[in-house]
Protein backbone atom coordinates (compact mmCIF):
# COMPACT_ATOMS: atom_id res chain seq x y z
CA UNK A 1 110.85 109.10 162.00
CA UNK A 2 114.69 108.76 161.71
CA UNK A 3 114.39 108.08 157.87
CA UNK A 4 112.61 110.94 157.34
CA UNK A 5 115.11 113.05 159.32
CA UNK A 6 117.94 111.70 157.55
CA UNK A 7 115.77 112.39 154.45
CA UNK A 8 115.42 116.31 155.24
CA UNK A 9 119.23 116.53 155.75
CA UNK A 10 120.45 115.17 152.75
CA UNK A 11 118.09 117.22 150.79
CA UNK A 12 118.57 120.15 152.33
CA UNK A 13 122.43 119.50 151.70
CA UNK A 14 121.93 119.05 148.21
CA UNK A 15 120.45 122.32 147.79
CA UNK A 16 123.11 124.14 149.85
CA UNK A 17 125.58 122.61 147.73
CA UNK A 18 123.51 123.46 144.30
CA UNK A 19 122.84 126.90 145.15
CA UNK A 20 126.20 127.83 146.45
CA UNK A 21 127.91 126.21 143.22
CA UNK A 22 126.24 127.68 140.89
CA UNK A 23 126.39 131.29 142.95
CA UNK A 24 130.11 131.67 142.57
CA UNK A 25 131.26 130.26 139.06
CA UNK A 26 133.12 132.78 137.09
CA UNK A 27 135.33 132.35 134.26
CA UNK A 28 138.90 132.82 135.67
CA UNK A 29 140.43 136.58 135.50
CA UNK A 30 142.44 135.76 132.78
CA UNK A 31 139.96 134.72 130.29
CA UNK A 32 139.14 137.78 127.59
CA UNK A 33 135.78 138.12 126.35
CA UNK A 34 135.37 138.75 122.70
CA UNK A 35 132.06 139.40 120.69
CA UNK A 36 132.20 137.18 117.62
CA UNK A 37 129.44 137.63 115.98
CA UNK A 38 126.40 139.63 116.67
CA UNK A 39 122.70 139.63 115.77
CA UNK A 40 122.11 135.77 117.51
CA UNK A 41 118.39 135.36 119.21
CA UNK A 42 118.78 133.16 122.14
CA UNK A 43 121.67 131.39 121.32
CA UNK A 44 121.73 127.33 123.19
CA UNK A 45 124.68 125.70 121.70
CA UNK A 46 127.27 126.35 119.22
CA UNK A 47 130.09 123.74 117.48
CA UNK A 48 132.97 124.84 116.10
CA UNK A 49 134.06 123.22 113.02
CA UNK A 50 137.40 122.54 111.36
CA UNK A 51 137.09 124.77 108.69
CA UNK A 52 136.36 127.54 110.84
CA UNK A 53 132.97 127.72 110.61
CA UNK A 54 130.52 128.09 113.76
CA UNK A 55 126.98 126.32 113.89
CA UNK A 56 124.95 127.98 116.34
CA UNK A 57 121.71 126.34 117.83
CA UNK A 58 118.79 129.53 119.21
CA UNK A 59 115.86 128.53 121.21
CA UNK A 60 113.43 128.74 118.83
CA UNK A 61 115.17 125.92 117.08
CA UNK A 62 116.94 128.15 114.34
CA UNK A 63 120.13 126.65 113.71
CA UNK A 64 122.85 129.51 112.08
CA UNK A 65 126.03 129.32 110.47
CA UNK A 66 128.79 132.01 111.55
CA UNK A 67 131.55 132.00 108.73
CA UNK A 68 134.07 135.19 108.82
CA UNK A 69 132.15 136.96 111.76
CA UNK A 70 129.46 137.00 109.75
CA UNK A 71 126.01 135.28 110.74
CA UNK A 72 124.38 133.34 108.12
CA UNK A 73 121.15 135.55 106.98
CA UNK A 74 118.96 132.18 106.28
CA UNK A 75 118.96 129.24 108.98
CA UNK A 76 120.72 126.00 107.67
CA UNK A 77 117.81 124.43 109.18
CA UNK A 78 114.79 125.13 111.87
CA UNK A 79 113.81 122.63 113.94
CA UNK A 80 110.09 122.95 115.26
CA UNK A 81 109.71 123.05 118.86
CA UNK A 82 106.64 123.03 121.48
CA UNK A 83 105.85 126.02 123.11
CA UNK A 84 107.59 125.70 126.40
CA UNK A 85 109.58 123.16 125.43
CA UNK A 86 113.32 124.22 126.25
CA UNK A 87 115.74 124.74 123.88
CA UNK A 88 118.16 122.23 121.53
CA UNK A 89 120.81 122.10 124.26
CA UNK A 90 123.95 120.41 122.15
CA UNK A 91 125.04 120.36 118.49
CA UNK A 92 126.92 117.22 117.31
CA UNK A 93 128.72 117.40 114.32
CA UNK A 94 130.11 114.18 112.56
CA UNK A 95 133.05 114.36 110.31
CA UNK A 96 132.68 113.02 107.20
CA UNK A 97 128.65 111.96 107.88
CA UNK A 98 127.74 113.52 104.02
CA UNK A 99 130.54 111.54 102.18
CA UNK A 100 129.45 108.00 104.09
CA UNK A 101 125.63 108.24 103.21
């Protein structure tokens, strides 16, 4: 019975701790927001690149290309996804990965 009562603590402290996290996180009052692009569906992710480029992962598994504040009109690529299935939550992009193949 003790186990179990230590059990039902530590979960119930966990979820205290998880819901009053994620209840107060703001950006600090400093930080400016600024639209840089527009016309996104569900945006996940987004990378910025060294040439100033932005690759932008949606849910639906569309990944875009914002170059001058412009978003691409064709997908670089879409990846298929299961209904239900989430969304592509990080982009990864490897310098140089085209010239080493």
């Amino acid at each position: 019975m003790a186990l179990t009562t230590v059990l039902a603590v530590v979960f119930a402290t966990l979820v205290a701790l998880v819901t009053t996290r994620g209840a107060h996180a703001a950006p600090p009052p400093e930080f400016e927001r600024t639209l840089v692009a527009d016309g996104l569906n569900e945006p996940t992710s987004f990378r910025f690149l060294p040439d100033g480029r932005i690759f932008v992962a949606e849910k639906a598994g569309a990944i875009k290309v914002i170059q001058n504040g412009q978003v691409g009109t064709t997908p670089v690529i879409t990846l298929i996804t299961r209904k239900h299935s989430g969304a592509l939550l990080m982009l990864l992009w490897v310098a140089g990965f085209g010239a080493r193949r």
